[in-house]
Protein backbone atom coordinates (compact mmCIF):
# COMPACT_ATOMS: atom_id res chain seq x y z
CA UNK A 1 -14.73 4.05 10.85
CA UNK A 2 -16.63 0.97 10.95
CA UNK A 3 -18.52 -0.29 14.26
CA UNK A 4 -15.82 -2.06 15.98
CA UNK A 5 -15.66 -5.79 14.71
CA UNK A 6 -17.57 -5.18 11.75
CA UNK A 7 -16.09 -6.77 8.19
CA UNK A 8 -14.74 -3.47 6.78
CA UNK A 9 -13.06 -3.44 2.98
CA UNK A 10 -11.30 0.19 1.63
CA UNK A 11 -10.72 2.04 -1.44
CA UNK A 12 -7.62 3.78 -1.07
CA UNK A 13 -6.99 6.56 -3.49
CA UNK A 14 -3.70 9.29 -3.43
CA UNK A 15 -5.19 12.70 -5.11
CA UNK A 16 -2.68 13.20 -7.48
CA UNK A 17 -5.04 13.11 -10.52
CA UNK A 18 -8.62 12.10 -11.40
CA UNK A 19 -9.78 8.71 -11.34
CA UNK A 20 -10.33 6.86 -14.15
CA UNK A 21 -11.54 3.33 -14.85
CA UNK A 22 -9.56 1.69 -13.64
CA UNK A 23 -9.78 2.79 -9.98
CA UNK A 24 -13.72 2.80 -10.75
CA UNK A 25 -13.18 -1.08 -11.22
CA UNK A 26 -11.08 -1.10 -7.50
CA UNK A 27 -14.02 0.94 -5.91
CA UNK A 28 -17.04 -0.76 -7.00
CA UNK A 29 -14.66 -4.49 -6.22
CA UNK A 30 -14.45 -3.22 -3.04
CA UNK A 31 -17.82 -2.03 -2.26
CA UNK A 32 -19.39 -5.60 -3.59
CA UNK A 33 -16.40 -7.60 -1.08
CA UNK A 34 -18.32 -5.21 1.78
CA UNK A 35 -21.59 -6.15 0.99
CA UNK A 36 -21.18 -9.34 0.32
CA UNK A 37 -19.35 -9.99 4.00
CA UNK A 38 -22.29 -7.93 5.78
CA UNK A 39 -19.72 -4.97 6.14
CA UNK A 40 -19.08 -1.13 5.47
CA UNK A 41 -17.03 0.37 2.89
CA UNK A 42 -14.34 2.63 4.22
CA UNK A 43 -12.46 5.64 1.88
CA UNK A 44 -9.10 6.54 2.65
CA UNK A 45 -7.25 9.46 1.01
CA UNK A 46 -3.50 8.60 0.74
CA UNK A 47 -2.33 11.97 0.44
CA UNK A 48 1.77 11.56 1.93
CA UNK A 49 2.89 12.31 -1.23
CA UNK A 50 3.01 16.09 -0.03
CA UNK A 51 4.80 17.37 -3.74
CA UNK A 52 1.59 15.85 -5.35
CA UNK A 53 -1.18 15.70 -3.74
CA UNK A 54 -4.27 18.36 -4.47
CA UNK A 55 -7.39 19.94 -2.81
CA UNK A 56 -8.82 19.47 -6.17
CA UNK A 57 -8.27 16.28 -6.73
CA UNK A 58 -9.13 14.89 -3.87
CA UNK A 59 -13.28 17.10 -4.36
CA UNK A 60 -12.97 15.12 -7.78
CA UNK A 61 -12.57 11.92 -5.50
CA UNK A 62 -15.96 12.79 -3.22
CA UNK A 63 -17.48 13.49 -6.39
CA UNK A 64 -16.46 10.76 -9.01
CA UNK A 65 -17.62 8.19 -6.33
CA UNK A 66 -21.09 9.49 -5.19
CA UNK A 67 -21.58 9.91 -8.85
CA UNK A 68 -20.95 6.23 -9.01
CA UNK A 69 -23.68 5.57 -6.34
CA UNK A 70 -21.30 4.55 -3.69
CA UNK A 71 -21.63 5.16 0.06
CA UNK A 72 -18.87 5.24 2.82
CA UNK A 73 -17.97 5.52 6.23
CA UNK A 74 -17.52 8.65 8.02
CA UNK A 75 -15.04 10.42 9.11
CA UNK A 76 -12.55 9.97 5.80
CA UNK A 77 -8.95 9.18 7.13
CA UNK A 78 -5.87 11.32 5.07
CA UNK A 79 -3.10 10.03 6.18
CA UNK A 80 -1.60 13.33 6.20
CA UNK A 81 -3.47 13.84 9.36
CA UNK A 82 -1.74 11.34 10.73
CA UNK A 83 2.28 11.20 10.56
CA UNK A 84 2.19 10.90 14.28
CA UNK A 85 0.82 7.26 14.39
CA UNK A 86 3.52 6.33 11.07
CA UNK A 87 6.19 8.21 13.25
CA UNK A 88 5.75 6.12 16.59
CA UNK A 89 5.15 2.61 14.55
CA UNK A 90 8.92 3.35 13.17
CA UNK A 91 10.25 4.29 16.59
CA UNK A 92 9.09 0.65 18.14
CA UNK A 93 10.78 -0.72 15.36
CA UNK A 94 13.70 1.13 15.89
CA UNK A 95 13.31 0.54 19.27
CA UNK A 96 14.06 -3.36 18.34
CA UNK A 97 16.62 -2.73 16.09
CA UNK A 98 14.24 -4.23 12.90
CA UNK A 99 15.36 -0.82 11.15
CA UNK A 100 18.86 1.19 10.04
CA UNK A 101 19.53 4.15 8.70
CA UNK A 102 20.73 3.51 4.80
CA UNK A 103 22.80 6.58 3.64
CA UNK A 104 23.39 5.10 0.03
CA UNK A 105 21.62 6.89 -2.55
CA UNK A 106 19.43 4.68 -5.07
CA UNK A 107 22.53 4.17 -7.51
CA UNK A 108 24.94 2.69 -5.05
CA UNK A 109 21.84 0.50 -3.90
CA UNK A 110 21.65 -0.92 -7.40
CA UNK A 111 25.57 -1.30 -7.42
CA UNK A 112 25.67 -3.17 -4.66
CA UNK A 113 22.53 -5.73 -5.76
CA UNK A 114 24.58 -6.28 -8.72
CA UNK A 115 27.78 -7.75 -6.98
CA UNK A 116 25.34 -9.74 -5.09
CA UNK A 117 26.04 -13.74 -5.88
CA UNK A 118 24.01 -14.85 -8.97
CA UNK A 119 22.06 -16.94 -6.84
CA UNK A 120 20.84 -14.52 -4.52
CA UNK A 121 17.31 -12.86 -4.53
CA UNK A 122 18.15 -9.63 -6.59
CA UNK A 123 16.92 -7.66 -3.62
CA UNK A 124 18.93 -5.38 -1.25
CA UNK A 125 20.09 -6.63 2.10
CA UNK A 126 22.09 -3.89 4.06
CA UNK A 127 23.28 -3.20 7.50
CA UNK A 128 23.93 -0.74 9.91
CA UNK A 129 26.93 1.41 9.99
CA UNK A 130 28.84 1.50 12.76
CA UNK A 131 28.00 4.04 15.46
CA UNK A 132 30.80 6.35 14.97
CA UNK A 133 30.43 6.48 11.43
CA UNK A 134 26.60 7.13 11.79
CA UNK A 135 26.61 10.03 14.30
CA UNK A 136 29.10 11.87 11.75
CA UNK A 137 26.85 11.29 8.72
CA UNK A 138 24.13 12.81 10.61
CA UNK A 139 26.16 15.06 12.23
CA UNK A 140 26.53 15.98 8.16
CA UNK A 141 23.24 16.18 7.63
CA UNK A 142 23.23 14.02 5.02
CA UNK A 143 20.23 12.20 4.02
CA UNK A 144 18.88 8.82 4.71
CA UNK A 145 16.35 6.52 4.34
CA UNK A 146 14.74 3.85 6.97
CA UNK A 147 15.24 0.34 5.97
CA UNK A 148 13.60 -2.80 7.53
CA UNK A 149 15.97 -5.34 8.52
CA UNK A 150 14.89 -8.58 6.40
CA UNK A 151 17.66 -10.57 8.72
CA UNK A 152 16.84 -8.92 12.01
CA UNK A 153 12.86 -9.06 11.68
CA UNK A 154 13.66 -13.00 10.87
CA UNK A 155 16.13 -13.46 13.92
CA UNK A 156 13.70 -11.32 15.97
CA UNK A 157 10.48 -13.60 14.65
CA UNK A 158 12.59 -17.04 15.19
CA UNK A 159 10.34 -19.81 14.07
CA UNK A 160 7.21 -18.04 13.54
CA UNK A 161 9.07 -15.95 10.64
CA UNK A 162 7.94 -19.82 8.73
CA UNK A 163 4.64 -19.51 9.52
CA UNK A 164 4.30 -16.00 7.85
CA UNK A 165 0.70 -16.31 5.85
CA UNK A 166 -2.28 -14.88 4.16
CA UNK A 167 -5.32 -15.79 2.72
CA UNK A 168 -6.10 -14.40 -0.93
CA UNK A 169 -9.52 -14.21 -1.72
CA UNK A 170 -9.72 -12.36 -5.20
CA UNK A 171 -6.71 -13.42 -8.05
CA UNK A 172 -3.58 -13.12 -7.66
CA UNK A 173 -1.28 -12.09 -11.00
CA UNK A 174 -0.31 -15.43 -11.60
CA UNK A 175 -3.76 -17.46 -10.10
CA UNK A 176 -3.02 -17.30 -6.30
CA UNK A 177 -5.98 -18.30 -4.67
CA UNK A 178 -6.39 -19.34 -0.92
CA UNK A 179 -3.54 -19.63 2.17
CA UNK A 180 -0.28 -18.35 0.80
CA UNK A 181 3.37 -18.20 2.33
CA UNK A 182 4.56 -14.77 2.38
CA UNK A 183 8.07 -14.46 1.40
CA UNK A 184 9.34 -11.30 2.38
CA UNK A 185 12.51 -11.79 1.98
CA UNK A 186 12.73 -11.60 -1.64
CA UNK A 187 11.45 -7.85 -1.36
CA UNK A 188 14.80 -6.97 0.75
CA UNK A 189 15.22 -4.64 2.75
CA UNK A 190 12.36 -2.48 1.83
CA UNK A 191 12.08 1.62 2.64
CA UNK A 192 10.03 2.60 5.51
CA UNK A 193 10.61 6.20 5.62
CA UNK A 194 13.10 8.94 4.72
CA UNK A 195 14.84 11.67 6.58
CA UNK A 196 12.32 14.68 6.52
CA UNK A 197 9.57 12.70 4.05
CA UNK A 198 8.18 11.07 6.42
CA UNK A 199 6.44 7.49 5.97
CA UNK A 200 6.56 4.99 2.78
CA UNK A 201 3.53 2.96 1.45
CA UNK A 202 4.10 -0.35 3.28
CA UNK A 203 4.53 1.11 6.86
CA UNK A 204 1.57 3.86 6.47
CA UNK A 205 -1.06 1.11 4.94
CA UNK A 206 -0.48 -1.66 7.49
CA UNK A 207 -1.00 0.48 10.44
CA UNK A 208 -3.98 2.35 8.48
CA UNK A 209 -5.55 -1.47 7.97
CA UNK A 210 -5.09 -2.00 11.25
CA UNK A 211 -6.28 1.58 13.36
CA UNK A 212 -9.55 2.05 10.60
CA UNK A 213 -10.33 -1.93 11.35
CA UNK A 214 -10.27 -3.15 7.42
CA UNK A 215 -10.76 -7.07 7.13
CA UNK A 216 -10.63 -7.15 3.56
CA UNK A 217 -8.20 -5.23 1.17
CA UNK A 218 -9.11 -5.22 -2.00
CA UNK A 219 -7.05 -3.59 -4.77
CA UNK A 220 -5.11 -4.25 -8.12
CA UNK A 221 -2.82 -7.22 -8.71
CA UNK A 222 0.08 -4.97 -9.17
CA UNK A 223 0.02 -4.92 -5.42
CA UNK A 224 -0.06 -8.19 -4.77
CA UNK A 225 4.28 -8.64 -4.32
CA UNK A 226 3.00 -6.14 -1.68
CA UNK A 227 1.54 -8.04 0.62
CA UNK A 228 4.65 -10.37 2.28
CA UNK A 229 6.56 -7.16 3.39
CA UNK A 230 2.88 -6.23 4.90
CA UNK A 231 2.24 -9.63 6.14
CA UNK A 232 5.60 -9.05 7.90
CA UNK A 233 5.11 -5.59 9.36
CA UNK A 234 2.11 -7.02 10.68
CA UNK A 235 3.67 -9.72 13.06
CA UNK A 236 6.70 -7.59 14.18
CA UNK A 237 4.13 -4.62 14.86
CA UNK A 238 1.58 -7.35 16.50
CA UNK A 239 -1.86 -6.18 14.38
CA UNK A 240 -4.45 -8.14 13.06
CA UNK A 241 -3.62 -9.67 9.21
CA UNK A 242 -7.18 -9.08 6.98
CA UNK A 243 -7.69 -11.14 3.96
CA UNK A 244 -6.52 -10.19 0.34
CA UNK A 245 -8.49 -9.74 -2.84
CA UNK A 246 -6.75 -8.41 -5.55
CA UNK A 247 -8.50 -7.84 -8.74
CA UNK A 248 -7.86 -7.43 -12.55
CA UNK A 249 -5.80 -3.95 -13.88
CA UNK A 250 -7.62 -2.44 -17.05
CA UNK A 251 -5.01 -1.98 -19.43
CA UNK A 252 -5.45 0.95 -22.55
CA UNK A 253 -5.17 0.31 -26.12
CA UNK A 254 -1.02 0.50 -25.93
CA UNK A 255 -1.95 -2.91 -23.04
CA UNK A 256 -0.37 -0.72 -20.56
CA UNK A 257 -2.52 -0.39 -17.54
CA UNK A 258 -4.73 2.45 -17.13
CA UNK A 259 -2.72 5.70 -15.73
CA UNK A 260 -3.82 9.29 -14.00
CA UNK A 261 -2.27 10.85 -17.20
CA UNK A 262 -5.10 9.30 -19.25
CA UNK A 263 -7.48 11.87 -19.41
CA UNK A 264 -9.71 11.05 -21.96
CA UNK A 265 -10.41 7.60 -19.18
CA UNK A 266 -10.64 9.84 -16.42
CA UNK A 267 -14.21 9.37 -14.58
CA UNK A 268 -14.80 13.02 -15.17
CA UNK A 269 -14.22 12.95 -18.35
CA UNK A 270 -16.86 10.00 -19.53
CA UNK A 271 -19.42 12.00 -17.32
CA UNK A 272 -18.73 15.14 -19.71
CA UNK A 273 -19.52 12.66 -22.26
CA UNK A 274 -22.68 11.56 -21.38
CA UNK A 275 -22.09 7.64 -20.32
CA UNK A 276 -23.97 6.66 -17.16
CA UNK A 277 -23.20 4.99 -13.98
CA UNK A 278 -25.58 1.97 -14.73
CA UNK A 279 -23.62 1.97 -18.42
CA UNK A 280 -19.94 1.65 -16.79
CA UNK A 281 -20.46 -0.67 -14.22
CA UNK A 282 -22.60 -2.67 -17.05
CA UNK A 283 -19.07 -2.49 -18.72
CA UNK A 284 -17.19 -3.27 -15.84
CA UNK A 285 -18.74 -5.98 -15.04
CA UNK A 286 -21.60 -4.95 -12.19
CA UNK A 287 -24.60 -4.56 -13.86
């Protein structure tokens, strides 16, 4: 972790493959937004997807990075070593009543967006059941998933819930620069966690960002509808909001963006090959 108040940016990566490019690209972004604020890089292995997650891949990680030439801060944060602070960020928003249990299962979710009014955000907006009906499902054991109450968080956030911001510092996917209004709203009511899964992305990040001390976050533009449901979990959960800059996605022959499954793209892979760490960030722009 970074001396406290220090500028701080992250690279982020789950080990369920190799790197490729692609995350080389989000790595070396983030390393130059570091240096250029007078900060310290911070690596953080996002490893709560249990099912897929590897010992291997995560060595390849450590390796594929010094190989690079980059340096980080010490100790490295898995989130798996952390459920405990995801668990008791949930219970304070249960505590408020900003989250319900949602016993649907994905297809009735999409039923139910799709009697929505045309002119409604195609987004899910649920609701608690009623008490009785609640303590039987679980009585059941059925499953269920955390949601975040879009109109609860608003009633609970009254007028500030219009003041919702943040500054973008890189490009967004459509040329968002600067102060931008988050919107969460037209996420819905996102997933937070699941009966006996544990934590989703948006919860586990925004109290990562906040505990390791990152000021910047840089990452992909796929991730940039991301950050209003983040911006929000950030005012009902009262931590600090860092700036944004989201970058470019490499995209493969087929224009797809670069995936895991690419192997041939995979860091590891050019090594084998012979191409040097002066010759890809030459090609990736940071020579």
């Amino acid at each position: 972790m970074s001396p406290a108040g220090a500028p701080a940016s992250r690279f982020a990566p789950s080990p369920t493959g190799f790197l490729h490019k692609g995350h080389a690209l989000s790595a070396l972004t983030a390393d130059q937004v570091a240096r250029e604020v007078g900060g310290h890089l911070i690596l953080r292995i996002e490893d709560i997807d249990a099912e897929r997650s590897r010992p291997a891949f995560e060595a390849a990680i450590f390796e594929d990075l010094a190989w690079l030439g980059l340096q980080w801060e010490t100790p490295v944060r898995r989130q798996s070593e952390h459920l405990d602070d995801y668990a008791a960020a949930l219970e304070r928003l249960h505590e408020r009543g900003l989250v319900y249990r949602c016993f649907k299962t994905r297809a009735e979710v999409l039923a139910d967006i799709g009697r929505a009014p045309h002119e409604a955000s195609p987004a899910y907006a649920g609701a608690p059941l009623a008490e009785a009906e609640e303590a039987a499902r679980l009585a059941a054991g059925e499953a269920f998933a955390w949601r975040l109450s879009i109109a609860a968080a608003r009633e609970a956030l009254g007028a500030a819930w219009d003041e919702l911001e943040f500054v973008e510092q890189g490009l967004g996917p459509n040329g968002e620069l600067g102060p931008q209004r988050a919107r969460p709203e037209l996420s819905g009511d996102v997933i937070l966690g699941r009966k006996g899964l544990g934590v989703a992305y948006h919860l586990a990040v925004v109290v990562d960002d906040a505990l390791q001390g990152i000021t910047h976050v840089v990452r992909g533009e796929d991730l940039f509808e991301a950050v209003p449901v983040q911006r929000l979990l950030q005012a009902l959960l009262d931590l600090p909001t860092p700036t944004y800059h989201h970058h470019r996605l490499l995209l493969g022959a087929d224009g797809k963006r670069l995936a895991k499954r690419d192997r041939s793209k995979t860091l590891r892979a050019l090594r084998g090959s012979g191409v040097t760490p002066e010759a890809l960030k030459a090609e990736l722009g940071f020579g």
